[in-house]
C-alpha atoms as a PDB file:
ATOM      1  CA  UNK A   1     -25.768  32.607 -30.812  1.00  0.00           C
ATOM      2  CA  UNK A   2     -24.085  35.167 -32.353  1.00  0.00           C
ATOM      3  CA  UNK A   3     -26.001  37.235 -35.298  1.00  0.00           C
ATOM      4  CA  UNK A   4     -25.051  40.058 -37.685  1.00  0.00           C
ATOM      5  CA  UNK A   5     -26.586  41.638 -40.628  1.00  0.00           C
ATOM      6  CA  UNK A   6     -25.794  38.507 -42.834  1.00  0.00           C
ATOM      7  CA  UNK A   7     -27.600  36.870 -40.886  1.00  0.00           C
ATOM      8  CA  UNK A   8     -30.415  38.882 -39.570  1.00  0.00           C
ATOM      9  CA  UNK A   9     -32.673  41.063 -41.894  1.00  0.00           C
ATOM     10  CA  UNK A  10     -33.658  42.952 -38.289  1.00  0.00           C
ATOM     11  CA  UNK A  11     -30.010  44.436 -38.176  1.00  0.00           C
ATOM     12  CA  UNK A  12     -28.493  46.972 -39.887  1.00  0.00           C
ATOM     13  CA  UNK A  13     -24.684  47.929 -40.871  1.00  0.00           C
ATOM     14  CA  UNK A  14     -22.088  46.240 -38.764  1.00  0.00           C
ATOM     15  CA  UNK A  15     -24.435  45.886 -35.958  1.00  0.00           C
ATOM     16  CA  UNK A  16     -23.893  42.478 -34.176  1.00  0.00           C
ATOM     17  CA  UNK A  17     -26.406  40.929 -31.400  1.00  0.00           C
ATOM     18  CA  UNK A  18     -25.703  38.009 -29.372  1.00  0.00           C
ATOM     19  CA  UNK A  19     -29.417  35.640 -28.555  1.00  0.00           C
ATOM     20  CA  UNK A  20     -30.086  32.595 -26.563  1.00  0.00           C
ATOM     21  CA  UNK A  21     -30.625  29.352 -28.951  1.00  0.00           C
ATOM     22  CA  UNK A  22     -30.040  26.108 -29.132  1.00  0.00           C
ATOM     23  CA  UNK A  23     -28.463  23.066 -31.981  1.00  0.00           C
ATOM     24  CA  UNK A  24     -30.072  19.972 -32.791  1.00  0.00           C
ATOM     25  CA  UNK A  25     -28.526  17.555 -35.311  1.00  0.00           C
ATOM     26  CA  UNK A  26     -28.021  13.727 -36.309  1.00  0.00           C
ATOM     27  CA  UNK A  27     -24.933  12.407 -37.910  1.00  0.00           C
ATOM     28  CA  UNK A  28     -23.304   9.487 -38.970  1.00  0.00           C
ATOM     29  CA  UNK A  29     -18.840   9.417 -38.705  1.00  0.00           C
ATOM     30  CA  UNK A  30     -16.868   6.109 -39.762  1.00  0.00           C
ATOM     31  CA  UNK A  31     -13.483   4.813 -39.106  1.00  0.00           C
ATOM     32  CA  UNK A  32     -10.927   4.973 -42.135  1.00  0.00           C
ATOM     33  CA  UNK A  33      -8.085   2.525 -41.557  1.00  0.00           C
ATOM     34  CA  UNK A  34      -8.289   3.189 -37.711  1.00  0.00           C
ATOM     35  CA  UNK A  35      -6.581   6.657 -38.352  1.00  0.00           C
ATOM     36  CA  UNK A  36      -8.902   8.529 -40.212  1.00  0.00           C
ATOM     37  CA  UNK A  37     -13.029   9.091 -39.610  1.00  0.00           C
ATOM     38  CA  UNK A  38     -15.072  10.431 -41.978  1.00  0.00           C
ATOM     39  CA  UNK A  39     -18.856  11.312 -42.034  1.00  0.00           C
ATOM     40  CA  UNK A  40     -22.210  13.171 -42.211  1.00  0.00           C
ATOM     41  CA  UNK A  41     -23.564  15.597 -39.840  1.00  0.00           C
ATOM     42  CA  UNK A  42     -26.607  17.508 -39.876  1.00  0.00           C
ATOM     43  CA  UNK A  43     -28.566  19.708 -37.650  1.00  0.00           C
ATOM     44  CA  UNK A  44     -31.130  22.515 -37.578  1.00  0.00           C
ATOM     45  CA  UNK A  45     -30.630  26.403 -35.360  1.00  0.00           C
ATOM     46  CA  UNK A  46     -32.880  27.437 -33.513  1.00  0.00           C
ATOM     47  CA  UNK A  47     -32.805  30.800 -31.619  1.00  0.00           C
ATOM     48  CA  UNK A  48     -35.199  32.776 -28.913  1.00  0.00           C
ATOM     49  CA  UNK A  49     -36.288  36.154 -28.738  1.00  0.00           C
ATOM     50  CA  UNK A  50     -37.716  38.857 -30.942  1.00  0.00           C
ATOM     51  CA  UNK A  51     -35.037  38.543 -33.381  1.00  0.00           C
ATOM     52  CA  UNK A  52     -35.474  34.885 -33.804  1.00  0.00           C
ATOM     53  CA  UNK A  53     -38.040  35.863 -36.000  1.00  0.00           C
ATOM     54  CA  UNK A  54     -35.957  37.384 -38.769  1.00  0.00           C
ATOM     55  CA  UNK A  55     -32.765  34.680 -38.176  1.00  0.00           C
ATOM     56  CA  UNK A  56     -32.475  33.491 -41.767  1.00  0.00           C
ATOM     57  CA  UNK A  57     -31.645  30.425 -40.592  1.00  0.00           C
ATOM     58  CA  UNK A  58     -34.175  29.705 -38.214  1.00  0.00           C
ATOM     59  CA  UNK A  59     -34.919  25.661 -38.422  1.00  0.00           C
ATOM     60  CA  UNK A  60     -33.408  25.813 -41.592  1.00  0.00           C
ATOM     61  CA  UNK A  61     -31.530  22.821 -42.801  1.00  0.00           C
ATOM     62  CA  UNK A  62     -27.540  22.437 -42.330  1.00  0.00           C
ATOM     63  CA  UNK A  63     -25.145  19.894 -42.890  1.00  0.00           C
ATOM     64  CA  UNK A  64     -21.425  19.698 -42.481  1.00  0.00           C
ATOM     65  CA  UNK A  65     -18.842  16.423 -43.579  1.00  0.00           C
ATOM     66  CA  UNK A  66     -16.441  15.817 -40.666  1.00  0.00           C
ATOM     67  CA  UNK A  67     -12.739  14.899 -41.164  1.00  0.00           C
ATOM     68  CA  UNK A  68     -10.875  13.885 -38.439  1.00  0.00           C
ATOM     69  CA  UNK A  69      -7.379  12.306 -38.149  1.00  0.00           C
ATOM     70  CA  UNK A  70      -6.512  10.139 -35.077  1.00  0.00           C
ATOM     71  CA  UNK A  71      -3.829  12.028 -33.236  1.00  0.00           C
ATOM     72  CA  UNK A  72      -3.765  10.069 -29.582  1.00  0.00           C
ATOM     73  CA  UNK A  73      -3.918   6.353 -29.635  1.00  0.00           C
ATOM     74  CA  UNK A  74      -5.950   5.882 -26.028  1.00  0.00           C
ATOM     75  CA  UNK A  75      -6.142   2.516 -26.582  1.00  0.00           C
ATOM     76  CA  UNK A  76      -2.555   1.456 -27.803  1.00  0.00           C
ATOM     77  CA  UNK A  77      -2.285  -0.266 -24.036  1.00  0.00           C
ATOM     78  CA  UNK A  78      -5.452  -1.679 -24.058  1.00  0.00           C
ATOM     79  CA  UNK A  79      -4.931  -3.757 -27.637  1.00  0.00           C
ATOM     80  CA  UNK A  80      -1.408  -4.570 -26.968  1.00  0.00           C
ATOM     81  CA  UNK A  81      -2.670  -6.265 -23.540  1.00  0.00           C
ATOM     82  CA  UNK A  82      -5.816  -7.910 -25.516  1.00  0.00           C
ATOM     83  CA  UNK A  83      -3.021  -9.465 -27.862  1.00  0.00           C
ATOM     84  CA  UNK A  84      -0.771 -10.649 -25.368  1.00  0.00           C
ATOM     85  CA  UNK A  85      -3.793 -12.627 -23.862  1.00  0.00           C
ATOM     86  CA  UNK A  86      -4.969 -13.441 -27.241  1.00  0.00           C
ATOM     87  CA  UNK A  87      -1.575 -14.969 -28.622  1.00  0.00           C
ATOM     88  CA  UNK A  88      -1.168 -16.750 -25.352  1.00  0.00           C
ATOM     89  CA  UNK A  89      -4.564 -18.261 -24.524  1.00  0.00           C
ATOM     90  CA  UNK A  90      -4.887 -16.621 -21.089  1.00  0.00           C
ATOM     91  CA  UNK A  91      -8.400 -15.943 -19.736  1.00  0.00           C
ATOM     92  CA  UNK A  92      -9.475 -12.674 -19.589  1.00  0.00           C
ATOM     93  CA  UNK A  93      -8.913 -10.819 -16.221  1.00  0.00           C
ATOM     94  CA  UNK A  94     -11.611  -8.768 -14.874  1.00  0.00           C
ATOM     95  CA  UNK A  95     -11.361  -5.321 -15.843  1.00  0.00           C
ATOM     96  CA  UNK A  96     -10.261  -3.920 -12.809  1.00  0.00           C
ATOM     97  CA  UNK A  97      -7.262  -6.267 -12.433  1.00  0.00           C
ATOM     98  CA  UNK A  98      -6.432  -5.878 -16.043  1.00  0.00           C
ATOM     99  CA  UNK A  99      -6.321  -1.811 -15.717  1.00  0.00           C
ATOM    100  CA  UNK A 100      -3.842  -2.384 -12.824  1.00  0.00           C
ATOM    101  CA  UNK A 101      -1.649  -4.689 -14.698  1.00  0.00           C
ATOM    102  CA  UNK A 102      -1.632  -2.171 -17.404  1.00  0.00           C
ATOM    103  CA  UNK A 103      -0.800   0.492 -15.091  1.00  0.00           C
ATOM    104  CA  UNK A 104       2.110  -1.122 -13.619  1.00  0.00           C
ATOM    105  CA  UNK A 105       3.279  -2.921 -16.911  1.00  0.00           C
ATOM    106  CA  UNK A 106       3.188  -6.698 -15.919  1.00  0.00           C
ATOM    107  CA  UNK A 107       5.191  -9.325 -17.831  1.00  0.00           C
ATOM    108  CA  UNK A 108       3.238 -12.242 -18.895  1.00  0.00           C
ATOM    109  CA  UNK A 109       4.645 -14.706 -16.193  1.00  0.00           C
ATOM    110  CA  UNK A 110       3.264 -11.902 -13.163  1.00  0.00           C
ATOM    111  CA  UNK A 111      -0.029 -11.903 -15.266  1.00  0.00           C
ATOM    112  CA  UNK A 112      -0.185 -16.368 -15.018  1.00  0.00           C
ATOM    113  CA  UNK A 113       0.496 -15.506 -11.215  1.00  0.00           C
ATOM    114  CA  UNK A 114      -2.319 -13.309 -10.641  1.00  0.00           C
ATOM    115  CA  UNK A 115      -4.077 -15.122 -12.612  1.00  0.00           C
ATOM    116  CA  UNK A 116      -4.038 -18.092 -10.791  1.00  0.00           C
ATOM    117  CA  UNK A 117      -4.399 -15.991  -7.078  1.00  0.00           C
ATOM    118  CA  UNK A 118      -7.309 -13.980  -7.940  1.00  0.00           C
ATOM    119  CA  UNK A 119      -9.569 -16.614 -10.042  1.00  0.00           C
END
């Protein structure tokens, strides 16, 4: 953790010290529309060493309100495939045939054709 006078009534002028400590928290983040998460977070500092004991913020309290916007859709592939199955009434493939199929962009008739070799 990085201190400084602001921050540590042991320190004086622009003097800066860098200590061991660790972060503990809880939150809470939802989705917003699927693009868009908002939420809660919380956690408390807590630092080692002699000047631990004059860290103003020593197990104090913090909390911070997250806003995050969905750059990367990850699963675009995955939902598009669930749909495709969904709209058609195929079973489900196991996962490890469906990743493949995803990988190498098989049409729906290749999918029946697995299908019906591998189950």
């Amino acid at each position: 953790m990085s201190i400084n006078t602001s921050s540590n009534t042991a320190l004086s002028g622009n003097q800066t010290e860098t200590i061991q400590g660790f972060t503990y928290g809880y939150g809470v983040i939802f989705d917003v529309k699927r693009d868009f998460q908002v939420g809660l977070v919380g956690g408390y500092d807590f630092a080692f060493g002699d000047l631990s004991k004059t860290y103003v913020y020593q197990n104090k309290n913090w909390f911070a309100f997250p806003l995050n916007y969905k750059f990367l859709d990850v699963g675009k592939k995955q939902n598009s495939f669930n749909k495709i199955v969904a709209e058609n009434k195929l079973l489900p493939l196991p996962n490890n045939i469906k990743n493949q199929l995803l990988i190498l962009g098989i049409s729906k008739t290749d999918y029946n054709n697995v299908f019906k070799k591998h189950c």
